[in-house]
PDB file of N, CA and C in Angstrom:
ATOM      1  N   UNK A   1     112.997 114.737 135.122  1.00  0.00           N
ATOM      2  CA  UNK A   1     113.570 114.505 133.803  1.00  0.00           C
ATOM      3  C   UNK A   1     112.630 113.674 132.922  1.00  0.00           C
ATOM      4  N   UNK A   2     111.800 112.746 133.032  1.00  0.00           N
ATOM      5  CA  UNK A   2     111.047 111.595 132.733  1.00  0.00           C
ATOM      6  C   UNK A   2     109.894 112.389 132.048  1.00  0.00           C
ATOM      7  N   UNK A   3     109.304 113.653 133.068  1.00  0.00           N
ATOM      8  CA  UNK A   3     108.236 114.642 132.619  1.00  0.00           C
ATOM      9  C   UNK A   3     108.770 115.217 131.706  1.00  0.00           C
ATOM     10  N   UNK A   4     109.951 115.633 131.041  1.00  0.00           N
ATOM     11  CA  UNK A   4     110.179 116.683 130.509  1.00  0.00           C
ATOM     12  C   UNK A   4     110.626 115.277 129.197  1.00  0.00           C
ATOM     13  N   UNK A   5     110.900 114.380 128.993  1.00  0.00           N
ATOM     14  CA  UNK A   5     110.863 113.924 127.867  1.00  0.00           C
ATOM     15  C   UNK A   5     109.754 113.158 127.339  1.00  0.00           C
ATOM     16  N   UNK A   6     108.903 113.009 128.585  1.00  0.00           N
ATOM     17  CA  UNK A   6     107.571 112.763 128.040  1.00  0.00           C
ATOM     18  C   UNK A   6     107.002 113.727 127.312  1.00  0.00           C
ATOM     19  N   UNK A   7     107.028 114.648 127.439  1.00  0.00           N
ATOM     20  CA  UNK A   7     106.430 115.740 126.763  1.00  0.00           C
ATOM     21  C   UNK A   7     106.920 116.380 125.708  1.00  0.00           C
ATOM     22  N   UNK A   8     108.215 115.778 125.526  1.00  0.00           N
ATOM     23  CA  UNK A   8     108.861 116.457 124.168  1.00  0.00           C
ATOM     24  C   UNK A   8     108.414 114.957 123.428  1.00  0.00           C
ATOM     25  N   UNK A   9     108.704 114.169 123.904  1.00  0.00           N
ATOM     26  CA  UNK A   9     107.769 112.862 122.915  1.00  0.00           C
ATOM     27  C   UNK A   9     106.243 113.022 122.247  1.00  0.00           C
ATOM     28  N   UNK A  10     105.338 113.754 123.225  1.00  0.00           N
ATOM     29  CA  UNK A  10     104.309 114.010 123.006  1.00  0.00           C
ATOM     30  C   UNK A  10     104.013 115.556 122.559  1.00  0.00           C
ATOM     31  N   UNK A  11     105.177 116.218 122.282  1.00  0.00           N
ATOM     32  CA  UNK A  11     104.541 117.356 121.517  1.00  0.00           C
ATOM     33  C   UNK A  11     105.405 116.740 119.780  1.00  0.00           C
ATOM     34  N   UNK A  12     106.585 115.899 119.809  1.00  0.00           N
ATOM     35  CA  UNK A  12     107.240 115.431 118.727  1.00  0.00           C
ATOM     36  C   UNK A  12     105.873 115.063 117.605  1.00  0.00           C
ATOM     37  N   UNK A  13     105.718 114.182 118.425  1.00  0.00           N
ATOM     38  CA  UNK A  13     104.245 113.066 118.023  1.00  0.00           C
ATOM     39  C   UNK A  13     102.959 113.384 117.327  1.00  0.00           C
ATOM     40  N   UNK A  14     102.716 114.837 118.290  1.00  0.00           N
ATOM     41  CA  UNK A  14     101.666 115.534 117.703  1.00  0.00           C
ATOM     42  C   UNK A  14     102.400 116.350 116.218  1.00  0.00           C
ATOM     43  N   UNK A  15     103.740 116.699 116.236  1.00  0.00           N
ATOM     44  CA  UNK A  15     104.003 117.668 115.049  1.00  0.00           C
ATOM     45  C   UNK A  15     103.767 116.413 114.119  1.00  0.00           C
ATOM     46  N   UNK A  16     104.240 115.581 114.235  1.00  0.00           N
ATOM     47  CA  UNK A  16     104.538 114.201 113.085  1.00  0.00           C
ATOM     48  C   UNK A  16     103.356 114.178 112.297  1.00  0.00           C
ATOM     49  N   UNK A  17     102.019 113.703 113.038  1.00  0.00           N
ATOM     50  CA  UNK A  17     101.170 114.035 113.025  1.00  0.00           C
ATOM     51  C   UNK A  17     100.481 114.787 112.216  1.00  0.00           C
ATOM     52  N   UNK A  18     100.707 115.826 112.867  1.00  0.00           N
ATOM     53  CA  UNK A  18     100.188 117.195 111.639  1.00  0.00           C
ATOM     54  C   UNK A  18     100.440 117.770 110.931  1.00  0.00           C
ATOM     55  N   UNK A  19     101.782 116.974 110.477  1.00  0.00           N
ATOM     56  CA  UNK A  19     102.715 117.059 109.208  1.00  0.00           C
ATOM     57  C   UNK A  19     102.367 116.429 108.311  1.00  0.00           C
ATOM     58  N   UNK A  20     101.937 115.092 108.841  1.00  0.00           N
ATOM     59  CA  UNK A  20     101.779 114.182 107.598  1.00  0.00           C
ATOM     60  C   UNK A  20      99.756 114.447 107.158  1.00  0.00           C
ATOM     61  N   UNK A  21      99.101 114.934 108.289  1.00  0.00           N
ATOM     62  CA  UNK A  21      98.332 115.547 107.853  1.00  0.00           C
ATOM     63  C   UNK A  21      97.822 116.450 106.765  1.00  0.00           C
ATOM     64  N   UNK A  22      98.658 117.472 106.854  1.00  0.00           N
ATOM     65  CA  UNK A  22      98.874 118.822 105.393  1.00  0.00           C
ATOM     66  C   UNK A  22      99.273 118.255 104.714  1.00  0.00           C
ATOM     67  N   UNK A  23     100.101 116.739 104.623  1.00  0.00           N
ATOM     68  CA  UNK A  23     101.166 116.436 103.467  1.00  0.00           C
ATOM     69  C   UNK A  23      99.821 115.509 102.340  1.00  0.00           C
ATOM     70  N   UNK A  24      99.277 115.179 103.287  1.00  0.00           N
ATOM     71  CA  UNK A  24      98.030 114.562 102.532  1.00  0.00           C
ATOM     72  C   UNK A  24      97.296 115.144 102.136  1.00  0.00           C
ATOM     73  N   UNK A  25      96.409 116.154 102.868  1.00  0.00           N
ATOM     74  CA  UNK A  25      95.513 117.015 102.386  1.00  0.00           C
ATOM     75  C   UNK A  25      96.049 117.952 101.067  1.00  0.00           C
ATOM     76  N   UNK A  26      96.853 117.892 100.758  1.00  0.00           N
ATOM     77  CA  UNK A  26      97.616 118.826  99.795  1.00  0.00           C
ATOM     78  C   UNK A  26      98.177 117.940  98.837  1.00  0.00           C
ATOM     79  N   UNK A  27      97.876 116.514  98.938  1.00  0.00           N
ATOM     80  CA  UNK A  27      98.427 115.498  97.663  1.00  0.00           C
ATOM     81  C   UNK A  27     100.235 115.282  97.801  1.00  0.00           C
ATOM     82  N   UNK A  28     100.511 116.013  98.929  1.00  0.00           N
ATOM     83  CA  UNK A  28     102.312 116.049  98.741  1.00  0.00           C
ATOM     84  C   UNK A  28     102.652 114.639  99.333  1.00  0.00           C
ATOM     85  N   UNK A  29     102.151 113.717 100.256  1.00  0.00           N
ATOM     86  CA  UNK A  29     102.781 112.515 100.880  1.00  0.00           C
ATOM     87  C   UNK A  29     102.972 111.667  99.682  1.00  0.00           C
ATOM     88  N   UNK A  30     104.156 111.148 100.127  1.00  0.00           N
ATOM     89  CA  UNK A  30     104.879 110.689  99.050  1.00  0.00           C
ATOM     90  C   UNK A  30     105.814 111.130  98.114  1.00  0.00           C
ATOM     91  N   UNK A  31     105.221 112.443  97.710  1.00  0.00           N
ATOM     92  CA  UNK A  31     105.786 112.899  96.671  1.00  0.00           C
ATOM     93  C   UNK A  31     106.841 114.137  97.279  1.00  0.00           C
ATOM     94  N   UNK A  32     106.704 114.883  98.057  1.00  0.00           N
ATOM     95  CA  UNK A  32     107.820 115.806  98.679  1.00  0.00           C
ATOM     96  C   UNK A  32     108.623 114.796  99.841  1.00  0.00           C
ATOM     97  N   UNK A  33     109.760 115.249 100.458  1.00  0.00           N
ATOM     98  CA  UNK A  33     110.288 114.594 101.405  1.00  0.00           C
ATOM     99  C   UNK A  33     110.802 115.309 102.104  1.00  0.00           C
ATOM    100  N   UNK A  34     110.682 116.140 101.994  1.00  0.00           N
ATOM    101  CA  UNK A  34     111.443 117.370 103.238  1.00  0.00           C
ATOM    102  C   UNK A  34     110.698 118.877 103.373  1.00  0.00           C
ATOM    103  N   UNK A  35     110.444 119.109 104.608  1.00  0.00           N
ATOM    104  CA  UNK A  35     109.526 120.511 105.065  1.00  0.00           C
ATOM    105  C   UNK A  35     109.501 121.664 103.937  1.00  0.00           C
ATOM    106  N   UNK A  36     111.053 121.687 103.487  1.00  0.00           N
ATOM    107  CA  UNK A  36     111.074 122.906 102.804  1.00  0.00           C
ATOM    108  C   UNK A  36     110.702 122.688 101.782  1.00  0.00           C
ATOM    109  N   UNK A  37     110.702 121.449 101.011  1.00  0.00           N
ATOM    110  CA  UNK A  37     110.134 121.390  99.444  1.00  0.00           C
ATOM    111  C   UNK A  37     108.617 121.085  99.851  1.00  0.00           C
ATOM    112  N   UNK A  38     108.121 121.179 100.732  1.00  0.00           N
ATOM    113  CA  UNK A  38     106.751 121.408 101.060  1.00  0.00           C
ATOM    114  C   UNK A  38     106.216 123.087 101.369  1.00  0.00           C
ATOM    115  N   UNK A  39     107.231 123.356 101.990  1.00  0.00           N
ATOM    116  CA  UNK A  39     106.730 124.761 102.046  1.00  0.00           C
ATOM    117  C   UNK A  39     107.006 125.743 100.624  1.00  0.00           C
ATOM    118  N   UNK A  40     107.746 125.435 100.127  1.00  0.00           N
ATOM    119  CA  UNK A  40     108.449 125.442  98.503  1.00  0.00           C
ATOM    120  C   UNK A  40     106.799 125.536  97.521  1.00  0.00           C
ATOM    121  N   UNK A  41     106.693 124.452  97.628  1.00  0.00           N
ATOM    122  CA  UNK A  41     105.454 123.760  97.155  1.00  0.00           C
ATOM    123  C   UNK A  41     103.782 125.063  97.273  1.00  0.00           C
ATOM    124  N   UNK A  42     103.840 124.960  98.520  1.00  0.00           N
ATOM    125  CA  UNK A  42     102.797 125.857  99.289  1.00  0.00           C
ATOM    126  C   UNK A  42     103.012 127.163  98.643  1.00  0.00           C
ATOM    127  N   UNK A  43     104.215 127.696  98.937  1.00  0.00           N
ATOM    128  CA  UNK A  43     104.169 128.895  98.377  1.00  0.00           C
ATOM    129  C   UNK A  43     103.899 129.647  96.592  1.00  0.00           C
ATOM    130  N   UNK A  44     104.165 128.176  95.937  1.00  0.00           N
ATOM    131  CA  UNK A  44     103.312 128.329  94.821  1.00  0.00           C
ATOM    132  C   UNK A  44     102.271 128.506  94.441  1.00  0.00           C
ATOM    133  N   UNK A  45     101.637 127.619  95.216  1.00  0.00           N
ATOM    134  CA  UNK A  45     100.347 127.640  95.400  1.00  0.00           C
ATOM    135  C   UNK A  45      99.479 128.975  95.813  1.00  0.00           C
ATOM    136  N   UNK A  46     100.326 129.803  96.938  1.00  0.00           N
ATOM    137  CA  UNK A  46      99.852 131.424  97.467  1.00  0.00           C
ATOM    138  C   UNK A  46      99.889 132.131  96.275  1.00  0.00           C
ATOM    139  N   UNK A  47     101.365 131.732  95.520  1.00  0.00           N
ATOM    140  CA  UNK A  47     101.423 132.568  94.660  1.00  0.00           C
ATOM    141  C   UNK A  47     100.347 133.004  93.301  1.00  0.00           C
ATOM    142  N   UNK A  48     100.272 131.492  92.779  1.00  0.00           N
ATOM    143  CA  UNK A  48      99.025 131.354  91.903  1.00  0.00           C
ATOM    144  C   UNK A  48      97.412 132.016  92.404  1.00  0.00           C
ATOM    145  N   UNK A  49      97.419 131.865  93.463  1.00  0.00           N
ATOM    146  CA  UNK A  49      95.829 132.279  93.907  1.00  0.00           C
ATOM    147  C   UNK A  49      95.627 133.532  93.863  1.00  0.00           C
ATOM    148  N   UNK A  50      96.813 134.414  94.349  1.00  0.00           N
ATOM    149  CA  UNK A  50      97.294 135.472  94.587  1.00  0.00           C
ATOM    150  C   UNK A  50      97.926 136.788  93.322  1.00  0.00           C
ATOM    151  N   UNK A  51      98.207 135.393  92.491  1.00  0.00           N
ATOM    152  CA  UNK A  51      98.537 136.215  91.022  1.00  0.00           C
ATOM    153  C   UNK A  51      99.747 137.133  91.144  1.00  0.00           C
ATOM    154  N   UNK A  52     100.850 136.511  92.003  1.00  0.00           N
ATOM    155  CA  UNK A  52     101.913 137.128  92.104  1.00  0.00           C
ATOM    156  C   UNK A  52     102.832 136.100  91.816  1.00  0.00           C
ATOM    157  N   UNK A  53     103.693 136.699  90.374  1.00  0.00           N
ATOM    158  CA  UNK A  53     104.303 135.637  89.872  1.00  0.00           C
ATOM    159  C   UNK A  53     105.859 136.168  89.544  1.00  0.00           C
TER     160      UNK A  53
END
């Protein structure tokens, strides 16, 4: 049992991680607060590059 929540700690940890990663690289930390108004966000962004509006 000990293994198996170690490892959901340590895959948690790593998402946290590489969440707040993209959230920076993309100027959103701080300013979004939840996945979906980040992915919200992102998909504007496809859209504009993409020229599908």
């Amino acid at each position: 049992m000990k293994s198996k929540l170690k490892w959901f700690n340590f895959v948690l940890q790593a998402h946290q991680t590489n969440n707040r990663a993209v959230m920076q690289a993309y100027g959103f930390w701080g300013k979004l607060n939840t996945e979906s108004a980040c992915v919200a966000e992102l998909m504007k962004m496809y859209q504009e590059l993409v020229g599908d509006k």
